[in-house]
N, C-alpha and C. Protein backbone atom coordinates (compact mmCIF):
# COMPACT_ATOMS: atom_id res chain seq x y z
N UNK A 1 23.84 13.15 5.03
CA UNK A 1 23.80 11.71 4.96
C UNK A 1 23.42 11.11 6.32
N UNK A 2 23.74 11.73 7.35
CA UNK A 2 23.28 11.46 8.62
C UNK A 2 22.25 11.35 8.99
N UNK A 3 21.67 12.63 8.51
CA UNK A 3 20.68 12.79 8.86
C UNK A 3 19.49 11.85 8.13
N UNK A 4 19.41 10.81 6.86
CA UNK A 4 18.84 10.38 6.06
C UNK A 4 19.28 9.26 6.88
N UNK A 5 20.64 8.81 7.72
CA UNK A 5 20.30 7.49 8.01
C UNK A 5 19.38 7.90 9.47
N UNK A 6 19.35 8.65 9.68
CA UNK A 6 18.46 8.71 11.36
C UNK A 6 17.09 8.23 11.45
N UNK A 7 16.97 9.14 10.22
CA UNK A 7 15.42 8.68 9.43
C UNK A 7 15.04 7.64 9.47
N UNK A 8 16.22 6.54 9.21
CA UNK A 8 15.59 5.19 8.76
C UNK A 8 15.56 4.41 9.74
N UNK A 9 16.39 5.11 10.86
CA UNK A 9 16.13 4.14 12.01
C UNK A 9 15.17 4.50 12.68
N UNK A 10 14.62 5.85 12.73
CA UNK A 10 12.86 5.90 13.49
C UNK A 10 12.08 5.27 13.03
N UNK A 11 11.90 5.43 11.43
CA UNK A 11 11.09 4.45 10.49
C UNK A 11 11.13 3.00 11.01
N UNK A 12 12.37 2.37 11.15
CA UNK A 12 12.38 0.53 11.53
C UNK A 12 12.35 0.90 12.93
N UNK A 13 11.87 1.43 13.69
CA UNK A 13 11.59 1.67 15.20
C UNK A 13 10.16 1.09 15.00
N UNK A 14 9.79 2.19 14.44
CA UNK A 14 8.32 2.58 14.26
C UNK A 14 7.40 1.06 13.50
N UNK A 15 8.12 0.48 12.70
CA UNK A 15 7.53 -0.63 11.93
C UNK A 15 7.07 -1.76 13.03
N UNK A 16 5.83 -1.76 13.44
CA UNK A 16 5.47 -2.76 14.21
C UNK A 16 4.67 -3.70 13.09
N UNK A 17 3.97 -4.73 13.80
CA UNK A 17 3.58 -5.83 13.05
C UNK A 17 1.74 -5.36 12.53
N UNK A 18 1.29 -5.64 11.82
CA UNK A 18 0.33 -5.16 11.08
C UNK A 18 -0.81 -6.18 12.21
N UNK A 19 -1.48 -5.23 12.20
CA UNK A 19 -3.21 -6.20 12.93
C UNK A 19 -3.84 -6.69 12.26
N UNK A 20 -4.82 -8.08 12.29
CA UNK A 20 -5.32 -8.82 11.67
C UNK A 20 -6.20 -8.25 10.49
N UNK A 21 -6.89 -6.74 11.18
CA UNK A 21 -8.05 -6.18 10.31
C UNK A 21 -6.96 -5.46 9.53
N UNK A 22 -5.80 -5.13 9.74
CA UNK A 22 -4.87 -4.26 8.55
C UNK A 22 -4.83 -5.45 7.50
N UNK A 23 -4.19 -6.81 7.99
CA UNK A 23 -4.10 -7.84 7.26
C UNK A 23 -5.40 -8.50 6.15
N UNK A 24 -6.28 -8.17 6.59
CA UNK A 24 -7.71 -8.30 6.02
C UNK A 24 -7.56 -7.21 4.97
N UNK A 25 -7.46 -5.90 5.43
CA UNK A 25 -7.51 -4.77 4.31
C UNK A 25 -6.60 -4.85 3.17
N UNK A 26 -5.57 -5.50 3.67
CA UNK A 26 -4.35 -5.32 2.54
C UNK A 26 -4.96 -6.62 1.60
N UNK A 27 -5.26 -7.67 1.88
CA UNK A 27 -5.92 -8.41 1.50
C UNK A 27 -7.23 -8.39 0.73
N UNK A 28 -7.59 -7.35 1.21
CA UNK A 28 -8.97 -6.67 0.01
C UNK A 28 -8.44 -5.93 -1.16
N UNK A 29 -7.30 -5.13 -0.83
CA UNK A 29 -6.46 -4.53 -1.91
C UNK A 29 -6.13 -5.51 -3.15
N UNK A 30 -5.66 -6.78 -2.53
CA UNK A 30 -5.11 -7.13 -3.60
C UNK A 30 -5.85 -8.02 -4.63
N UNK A 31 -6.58 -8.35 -3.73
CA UNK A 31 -7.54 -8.83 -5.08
C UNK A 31 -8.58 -8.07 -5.93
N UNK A 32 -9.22 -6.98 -5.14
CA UNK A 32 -10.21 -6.21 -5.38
C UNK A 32 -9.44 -5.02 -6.26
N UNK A 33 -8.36 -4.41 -6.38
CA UNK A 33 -7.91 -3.22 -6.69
C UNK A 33 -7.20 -3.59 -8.06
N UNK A 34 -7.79 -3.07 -9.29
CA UNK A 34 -7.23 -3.55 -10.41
C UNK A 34 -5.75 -3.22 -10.57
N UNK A 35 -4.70 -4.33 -11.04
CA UNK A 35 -3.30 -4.43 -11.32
C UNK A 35 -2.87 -4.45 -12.39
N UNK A 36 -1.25 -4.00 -12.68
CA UNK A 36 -0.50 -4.27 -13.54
C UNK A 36 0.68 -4.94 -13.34
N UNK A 37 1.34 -5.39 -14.04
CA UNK A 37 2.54 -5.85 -14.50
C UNK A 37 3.55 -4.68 -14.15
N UNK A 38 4.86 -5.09 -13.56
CA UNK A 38 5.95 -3.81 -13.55
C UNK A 38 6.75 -4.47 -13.12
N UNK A 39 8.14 -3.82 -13.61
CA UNK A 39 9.43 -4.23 -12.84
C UNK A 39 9.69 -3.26 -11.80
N UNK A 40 10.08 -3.76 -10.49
CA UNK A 40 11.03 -3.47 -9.66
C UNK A 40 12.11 -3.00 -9.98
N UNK A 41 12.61 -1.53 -10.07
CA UNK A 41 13.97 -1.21 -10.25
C UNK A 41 15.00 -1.63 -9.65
N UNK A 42 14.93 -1.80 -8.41
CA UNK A 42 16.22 -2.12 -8.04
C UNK A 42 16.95 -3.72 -8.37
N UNK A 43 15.87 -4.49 -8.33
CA UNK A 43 16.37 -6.20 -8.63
C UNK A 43 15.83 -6.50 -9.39
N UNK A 44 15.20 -5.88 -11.19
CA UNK A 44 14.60 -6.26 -11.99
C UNK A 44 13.42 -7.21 -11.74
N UNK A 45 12.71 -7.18 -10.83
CA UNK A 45 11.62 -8.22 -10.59
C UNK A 45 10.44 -8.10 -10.96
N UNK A 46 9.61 -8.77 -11.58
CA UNK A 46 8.46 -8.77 -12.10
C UNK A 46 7.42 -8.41 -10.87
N UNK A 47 6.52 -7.21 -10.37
CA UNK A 47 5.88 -7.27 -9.60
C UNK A 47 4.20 -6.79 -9.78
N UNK A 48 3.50 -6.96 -9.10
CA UNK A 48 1.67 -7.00 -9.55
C UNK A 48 1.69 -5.27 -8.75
N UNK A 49 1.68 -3.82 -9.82
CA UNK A 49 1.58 -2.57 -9.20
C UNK A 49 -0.02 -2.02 -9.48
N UNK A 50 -0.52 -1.04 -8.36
CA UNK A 50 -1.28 -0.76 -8.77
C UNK A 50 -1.28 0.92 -8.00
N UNK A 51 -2.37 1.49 -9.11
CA UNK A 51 -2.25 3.23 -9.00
C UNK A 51 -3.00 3.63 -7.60
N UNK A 52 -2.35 4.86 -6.72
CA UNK A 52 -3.29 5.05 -5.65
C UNK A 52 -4.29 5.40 -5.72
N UNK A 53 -4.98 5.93 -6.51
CA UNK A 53 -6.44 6.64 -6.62
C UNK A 53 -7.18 5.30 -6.84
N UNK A 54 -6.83 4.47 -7.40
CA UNK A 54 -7.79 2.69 -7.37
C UNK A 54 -7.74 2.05 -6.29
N UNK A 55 -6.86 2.66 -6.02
CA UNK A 55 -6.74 1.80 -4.09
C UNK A 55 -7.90 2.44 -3.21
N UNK A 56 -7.89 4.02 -3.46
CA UNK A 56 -8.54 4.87 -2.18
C UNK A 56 -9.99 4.59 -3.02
N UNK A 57 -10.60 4.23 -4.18
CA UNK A 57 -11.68 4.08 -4.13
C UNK A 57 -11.94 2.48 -4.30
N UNK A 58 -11.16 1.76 -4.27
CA UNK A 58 -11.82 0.16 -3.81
C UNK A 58 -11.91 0.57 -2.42
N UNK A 59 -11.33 1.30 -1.20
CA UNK A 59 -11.63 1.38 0.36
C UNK A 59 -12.28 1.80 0.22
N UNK A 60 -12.98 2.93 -0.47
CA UNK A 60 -14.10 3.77 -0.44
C UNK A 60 -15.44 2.70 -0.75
N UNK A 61 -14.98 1.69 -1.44
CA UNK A 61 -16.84 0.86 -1.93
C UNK A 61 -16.39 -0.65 -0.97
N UNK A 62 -15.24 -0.43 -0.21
CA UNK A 62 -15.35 -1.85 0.88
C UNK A 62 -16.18 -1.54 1.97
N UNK A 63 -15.88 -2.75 2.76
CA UNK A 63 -17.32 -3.07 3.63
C UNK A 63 -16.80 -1.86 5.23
N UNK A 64 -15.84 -1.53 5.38
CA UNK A 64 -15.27 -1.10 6.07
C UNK A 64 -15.47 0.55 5.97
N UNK A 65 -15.88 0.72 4.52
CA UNK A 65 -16.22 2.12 4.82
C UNK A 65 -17.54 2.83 5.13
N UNK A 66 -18.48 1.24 4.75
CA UNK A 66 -19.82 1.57 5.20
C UNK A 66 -20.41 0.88 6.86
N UNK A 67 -19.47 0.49 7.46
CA UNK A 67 -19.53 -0.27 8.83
C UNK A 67 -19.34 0.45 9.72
N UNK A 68 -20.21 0.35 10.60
CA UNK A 68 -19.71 1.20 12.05
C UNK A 68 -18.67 0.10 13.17
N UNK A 69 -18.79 -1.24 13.20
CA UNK A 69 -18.68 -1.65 14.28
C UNK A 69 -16.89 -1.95 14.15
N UNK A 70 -16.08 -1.56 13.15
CA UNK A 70 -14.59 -1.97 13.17
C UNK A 70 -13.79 -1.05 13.76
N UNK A 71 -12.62 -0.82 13.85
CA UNK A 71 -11.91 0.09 14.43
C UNK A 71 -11.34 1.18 13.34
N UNK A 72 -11.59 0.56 12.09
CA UNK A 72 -11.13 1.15 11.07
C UNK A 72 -12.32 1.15 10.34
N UNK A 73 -12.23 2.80 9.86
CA UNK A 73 -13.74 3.36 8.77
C UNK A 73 -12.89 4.62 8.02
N UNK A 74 -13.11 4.43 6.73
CA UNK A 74 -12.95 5.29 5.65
C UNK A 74 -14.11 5.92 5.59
N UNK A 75 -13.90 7.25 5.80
CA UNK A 75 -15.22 8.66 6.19
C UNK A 75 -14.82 9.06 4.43
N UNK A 76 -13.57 9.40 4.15
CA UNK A 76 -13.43 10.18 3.30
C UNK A 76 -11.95 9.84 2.36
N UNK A 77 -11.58 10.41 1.51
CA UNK A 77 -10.21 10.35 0.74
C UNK A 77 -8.99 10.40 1.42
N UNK A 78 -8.93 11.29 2.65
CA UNK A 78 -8.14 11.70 3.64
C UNK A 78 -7.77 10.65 4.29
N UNK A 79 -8.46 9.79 4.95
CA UNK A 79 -8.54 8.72 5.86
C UNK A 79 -8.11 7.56 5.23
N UNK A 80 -8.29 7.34 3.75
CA UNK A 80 -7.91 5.90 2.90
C UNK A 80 -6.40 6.50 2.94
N UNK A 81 -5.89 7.69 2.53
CA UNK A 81 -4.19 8.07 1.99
C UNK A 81 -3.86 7.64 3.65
N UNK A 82 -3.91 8.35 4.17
CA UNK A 82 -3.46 8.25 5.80
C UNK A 82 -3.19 6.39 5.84
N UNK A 83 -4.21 5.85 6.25
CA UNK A 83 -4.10 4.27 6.32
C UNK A 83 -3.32 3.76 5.25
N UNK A 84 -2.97 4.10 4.23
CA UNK A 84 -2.29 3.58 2.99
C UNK A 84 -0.58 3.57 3.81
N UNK A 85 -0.52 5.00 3.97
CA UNK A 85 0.84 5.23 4.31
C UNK A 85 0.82 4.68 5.40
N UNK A 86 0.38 4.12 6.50
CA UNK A 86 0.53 3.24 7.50
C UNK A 86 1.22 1.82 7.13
N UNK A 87 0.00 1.69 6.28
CA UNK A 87 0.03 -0.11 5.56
C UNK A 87 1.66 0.04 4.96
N UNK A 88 2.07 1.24 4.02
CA UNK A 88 3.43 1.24 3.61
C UNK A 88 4.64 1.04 4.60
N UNK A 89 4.31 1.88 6.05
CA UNK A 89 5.33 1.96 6.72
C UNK A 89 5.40 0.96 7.32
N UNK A 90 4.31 -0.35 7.89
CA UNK A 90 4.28 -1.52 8.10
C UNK A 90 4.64 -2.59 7.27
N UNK A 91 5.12 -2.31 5.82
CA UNK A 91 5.60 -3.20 4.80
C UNK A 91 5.06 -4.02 4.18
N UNK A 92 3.64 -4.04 4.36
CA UNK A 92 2.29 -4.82 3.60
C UNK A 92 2.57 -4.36 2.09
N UNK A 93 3.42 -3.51 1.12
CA UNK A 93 3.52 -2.73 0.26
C UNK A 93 4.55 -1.86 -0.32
N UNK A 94 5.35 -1.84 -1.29
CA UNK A 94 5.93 -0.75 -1.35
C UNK A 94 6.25 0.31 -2.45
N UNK A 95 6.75 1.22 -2.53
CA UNK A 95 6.71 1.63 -4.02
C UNK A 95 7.15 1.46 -4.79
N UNK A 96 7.06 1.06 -6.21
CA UNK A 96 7.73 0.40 -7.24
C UNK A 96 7.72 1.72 -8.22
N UNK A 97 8.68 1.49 -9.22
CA UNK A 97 8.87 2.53 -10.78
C UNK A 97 8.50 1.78 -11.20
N UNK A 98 7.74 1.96 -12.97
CA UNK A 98 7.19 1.49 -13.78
C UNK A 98 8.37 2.11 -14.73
N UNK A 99 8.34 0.44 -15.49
CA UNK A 99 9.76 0.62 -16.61
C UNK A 99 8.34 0.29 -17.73
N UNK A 100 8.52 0.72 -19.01
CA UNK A 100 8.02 0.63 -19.89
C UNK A 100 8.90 -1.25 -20.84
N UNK A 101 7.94 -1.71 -21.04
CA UNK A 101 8.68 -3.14 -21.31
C UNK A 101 8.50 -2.92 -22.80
N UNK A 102 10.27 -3.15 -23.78
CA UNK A 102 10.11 -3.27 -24.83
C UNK A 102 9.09 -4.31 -25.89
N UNK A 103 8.94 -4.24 -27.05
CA UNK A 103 8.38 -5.81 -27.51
C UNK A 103 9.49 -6.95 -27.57
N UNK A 104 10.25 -6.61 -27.46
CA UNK A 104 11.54 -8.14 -27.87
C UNK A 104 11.19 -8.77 -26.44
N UNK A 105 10.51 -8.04 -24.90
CA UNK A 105 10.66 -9.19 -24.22
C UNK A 105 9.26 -9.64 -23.73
């Protein structure tokens, strides 16, 4: 148990503030990367989820992966997961469960 809280305090060490071009990217995600409907397990909340393989190929056909002049370039599949889990550990995102919604609601 210790050791799981240690974890979490390198993690909120580590969480600095996202850069404008991260802010731009996450921002291409969300409109560009097709969504669903899902609840949030922990506080029942209605939230907009979407699958990672639609994420790593909307970066793959953004402008960022065909640009030389940014600091950030998607070469390959490798490089979109990598930046993903950044964007996660910076809190632009997080992971949700998908509850299956009965018809009564």
């Amino acid at each position: 148990m210790a050791d799981k809280r240690k974890k979490l305090k390198k993690i909120d060490q580590e969480n600095e503030k996202p850069t404008k071009e991260e802010y731009a990217i996450a921002k291409h995600l969300r409109f560009n990367c097709p969504v669903k409907d899902a609840k949030f397990v922990p506080m029942q909340n209605m939230v907009k989820c979407f699958y990672g393989n639609q994420a790593i190929n909307t970066l793959l056909d953004s402008k960022w992966a065909k640009s030389t002049k940014s600091d950030i370039q998607f070469t390959d599949r490798k490089s979109c997961v990598y930046f993903l889990e950044r964007l996660m550990v910076k809190g632009l995102f997080h992971r949700a469960t998908k509850i299956e919604r009965s018809k009564k609601d």
